[in-house]
N, C-alpha and C. Protein backbone atom coordinates (compact mmCIF):
# COMPACT_ATOMS: atom_id res chain seq x y z
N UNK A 1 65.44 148.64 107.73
CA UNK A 1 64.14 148.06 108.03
C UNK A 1 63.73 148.46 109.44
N UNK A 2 62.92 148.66 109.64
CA UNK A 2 62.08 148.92 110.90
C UNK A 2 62.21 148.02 111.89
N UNK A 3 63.21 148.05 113.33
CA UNK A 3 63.27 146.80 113.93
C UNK A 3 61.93 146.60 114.68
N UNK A 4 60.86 147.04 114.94
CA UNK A 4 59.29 146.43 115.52
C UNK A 4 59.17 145.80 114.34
N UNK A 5 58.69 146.02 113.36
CA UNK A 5 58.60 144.83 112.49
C UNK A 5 59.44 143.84 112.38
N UNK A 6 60.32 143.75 112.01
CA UNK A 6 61.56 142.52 112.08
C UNK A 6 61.29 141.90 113.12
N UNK A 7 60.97 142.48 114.43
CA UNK A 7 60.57 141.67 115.57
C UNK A 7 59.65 140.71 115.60
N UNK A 8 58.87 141.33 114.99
CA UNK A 8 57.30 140.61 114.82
C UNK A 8 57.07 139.74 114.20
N UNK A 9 58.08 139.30 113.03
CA UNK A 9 58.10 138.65 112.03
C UNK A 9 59.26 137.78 112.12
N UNK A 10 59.80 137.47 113.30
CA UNK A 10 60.86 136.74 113.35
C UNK A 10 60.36 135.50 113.47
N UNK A 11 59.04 134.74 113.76
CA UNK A 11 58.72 133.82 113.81
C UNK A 11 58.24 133.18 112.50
N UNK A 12 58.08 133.78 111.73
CA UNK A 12 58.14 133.77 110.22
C UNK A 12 59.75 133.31 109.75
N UNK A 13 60.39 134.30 110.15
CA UNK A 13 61.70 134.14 109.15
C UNK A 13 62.38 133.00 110.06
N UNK A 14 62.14 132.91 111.10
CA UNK A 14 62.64 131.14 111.62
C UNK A 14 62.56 130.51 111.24
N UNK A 15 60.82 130.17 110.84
CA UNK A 15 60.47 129.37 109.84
C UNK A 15 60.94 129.30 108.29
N UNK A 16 61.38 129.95 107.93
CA UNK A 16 62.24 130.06 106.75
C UNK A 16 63.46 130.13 106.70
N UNK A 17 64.22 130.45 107.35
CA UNK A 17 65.41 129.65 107.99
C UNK A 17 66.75 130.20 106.86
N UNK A 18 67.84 129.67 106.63
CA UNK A 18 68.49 130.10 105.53
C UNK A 18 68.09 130.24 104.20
N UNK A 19 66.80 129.62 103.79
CA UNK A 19 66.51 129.72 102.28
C UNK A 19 66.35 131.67 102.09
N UNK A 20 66.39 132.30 103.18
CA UNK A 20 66.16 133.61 102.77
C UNK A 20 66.85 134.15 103.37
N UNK A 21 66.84 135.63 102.96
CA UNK A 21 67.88 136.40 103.74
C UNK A 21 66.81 138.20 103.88
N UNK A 22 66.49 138.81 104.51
CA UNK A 22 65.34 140.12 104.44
C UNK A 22 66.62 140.83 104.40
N UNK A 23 66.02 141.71 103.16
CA UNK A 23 66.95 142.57 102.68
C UNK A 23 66.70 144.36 102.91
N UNK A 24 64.97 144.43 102.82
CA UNK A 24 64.65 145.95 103.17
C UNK A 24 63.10 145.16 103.56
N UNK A 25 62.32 146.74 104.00
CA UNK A 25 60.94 146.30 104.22
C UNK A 25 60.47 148.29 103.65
N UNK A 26 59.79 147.93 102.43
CA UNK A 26 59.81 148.93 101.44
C UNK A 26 57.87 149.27 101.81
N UNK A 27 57.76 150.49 102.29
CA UNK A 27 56.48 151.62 102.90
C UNK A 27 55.61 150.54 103.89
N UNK A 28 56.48 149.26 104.72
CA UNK A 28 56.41 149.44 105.57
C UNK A 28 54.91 147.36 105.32
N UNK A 29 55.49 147.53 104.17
CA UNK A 29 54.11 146.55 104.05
C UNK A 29 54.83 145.35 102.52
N UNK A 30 55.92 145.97 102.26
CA UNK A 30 56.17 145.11 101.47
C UNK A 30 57.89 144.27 101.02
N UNK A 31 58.11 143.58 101.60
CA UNK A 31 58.86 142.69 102.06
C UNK A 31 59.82 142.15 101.04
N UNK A 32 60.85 142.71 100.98
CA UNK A 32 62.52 141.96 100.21
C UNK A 32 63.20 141.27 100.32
N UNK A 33 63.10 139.87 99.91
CA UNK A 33 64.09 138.69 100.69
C UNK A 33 65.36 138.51 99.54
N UNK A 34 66.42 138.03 100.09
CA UNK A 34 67.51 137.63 98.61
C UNK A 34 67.00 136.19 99.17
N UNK A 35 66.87 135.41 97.99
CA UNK A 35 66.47 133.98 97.88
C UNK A 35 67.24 132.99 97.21
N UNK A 36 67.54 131.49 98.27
CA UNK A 36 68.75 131.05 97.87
C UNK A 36 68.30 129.75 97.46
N UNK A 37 66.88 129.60 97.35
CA UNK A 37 66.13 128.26 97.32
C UNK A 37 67.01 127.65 95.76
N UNK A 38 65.50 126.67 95.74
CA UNK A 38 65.67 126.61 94.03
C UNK A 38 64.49 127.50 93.15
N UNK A 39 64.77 127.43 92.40
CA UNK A 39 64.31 128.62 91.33
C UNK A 39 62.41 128.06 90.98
N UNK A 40 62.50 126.66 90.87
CA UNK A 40 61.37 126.49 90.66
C UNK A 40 60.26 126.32 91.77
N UNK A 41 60.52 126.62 93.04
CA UNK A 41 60.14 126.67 94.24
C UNK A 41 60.05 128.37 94.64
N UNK A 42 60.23 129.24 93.72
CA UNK A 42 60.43 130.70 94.02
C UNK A 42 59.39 131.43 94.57
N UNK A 43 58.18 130.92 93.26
CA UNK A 43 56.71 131.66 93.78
C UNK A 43 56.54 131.29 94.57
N UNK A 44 56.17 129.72 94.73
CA UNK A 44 55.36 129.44 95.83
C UNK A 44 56.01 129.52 97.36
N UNK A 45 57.10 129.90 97.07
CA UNK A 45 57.82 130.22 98.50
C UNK A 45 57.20 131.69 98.71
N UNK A 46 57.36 132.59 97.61
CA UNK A 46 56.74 133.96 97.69
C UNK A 46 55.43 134.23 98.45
N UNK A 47 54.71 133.46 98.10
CA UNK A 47 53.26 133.26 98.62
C UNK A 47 53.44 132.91 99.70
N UNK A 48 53.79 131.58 99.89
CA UNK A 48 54.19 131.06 101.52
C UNK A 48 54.73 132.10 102.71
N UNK A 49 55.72 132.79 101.90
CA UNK A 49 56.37 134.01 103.23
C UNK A 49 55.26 134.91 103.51
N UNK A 50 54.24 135.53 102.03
CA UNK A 50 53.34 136.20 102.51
C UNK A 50 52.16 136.14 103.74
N UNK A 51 52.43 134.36 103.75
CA UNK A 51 51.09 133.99 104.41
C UNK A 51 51.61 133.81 105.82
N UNK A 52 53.04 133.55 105.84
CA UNK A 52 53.34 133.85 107.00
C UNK A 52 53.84 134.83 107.86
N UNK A 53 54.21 135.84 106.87
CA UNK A 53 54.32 137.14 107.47
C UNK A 53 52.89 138.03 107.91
N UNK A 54 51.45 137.94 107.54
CA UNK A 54 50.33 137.82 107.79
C UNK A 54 50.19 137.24 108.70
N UNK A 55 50.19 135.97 109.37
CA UNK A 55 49.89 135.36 110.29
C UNK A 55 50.38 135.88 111.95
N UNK A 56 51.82 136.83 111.47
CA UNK A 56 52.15 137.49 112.40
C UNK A 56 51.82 138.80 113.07
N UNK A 57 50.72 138.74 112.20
CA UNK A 57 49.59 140.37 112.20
C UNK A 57 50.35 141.39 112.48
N UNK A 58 51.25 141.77 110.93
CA UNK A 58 51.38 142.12 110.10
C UNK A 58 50.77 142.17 108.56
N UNK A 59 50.91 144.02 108.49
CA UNK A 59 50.01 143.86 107.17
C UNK A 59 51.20 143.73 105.90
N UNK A 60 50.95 142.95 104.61
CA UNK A 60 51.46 142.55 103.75
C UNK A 60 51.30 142.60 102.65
N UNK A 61 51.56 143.36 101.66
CA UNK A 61 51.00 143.92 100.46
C UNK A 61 51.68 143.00 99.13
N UNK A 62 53.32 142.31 99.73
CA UNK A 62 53.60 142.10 98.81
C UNK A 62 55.25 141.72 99.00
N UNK A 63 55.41 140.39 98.56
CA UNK A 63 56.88 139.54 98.90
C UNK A 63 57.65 139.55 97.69
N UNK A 64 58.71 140.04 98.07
CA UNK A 64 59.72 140.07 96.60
C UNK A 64 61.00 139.27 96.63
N UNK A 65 61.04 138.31 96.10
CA UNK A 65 62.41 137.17 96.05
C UNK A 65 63.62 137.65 95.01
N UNK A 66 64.17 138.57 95.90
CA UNK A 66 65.79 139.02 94.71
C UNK A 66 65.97 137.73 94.50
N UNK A 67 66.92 136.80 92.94
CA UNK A 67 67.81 135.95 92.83
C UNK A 67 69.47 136.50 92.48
N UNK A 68 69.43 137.93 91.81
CA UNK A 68 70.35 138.25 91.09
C UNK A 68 70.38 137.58 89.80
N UNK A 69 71.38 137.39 89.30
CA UNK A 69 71.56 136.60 88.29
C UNK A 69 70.86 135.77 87.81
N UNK A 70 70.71 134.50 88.76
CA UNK A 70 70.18 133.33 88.73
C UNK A 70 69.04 133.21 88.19
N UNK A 71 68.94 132.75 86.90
CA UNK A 71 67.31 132.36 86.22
C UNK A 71 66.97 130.93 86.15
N UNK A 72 68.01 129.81 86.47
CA UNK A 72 67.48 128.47 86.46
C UNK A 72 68.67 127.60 87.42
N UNK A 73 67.78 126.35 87.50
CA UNK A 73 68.70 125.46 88.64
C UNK A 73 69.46 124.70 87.47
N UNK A 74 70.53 124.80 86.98
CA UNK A 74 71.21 123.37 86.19
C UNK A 74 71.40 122.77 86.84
N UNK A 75 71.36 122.25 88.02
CA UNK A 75 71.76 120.63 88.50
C UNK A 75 70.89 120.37 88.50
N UNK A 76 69.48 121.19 88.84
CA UNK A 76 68.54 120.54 88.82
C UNK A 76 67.42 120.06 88.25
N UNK A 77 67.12 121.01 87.19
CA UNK A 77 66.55 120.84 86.00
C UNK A 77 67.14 120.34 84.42
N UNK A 78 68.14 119.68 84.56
CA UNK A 78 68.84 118.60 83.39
C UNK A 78 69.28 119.51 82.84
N UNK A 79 69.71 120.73 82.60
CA UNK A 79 70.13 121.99 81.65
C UNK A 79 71.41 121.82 81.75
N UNK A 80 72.19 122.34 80.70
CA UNK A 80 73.48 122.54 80.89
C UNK A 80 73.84 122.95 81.63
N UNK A 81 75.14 122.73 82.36
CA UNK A 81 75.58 123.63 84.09
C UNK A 81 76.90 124.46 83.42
N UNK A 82 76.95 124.61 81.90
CA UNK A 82 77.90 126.01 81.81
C UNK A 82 77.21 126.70 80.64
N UNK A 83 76.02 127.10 80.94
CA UNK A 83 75.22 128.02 80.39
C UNK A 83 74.91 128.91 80.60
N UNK A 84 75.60 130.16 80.39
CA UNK A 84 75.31 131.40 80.71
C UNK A 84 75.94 131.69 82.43
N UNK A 85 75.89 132.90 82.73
CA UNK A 85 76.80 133.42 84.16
C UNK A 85 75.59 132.87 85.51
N UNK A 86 75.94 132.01 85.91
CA UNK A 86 75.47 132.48 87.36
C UNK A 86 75.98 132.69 88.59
């Protein structure tokens, strides 16, 4: 990743704190986090980083939340918690 950007945007990712982790920054405008939130909080965290990575005037085309594996919260959404690999 480009450290002037990372710089610039550190007041952003403060604000986001461990729920994320920046993983690349892909042609310079569009932003890779691994995301450790909960699952049903994903988008709107997506959006949220966008608006704050913008605010740091930086341009922003577009926030991408890796989970890996992970497609749902079982503790937190009543689902079985030995369903499938996560």
């Amino acid at each position: 990743a480009n450290p002037e950007i990372v710089a610039k945007i550190q007041p952003a990712l403060d604000i986001l704190g461990d729920v994320v982790e920046l993983l690349s920054i892909e042609v310079d405008t569009v932003f890779r986090f691994k995301y450790h939130g909960l699952m049903k909080n994903k988008r709107g965290m997506e959006a949220w980083a966008g608006v704050l990575i913008r605010n740091c005037d930086v341009d922003c085309t577009g926030v991408v939340f890796e989970t890996g594996y992970r497609k749902r919260d079982p503790w937190y959404d009543g689902g079985s918690h030995w369903y499938g690999p996560y």
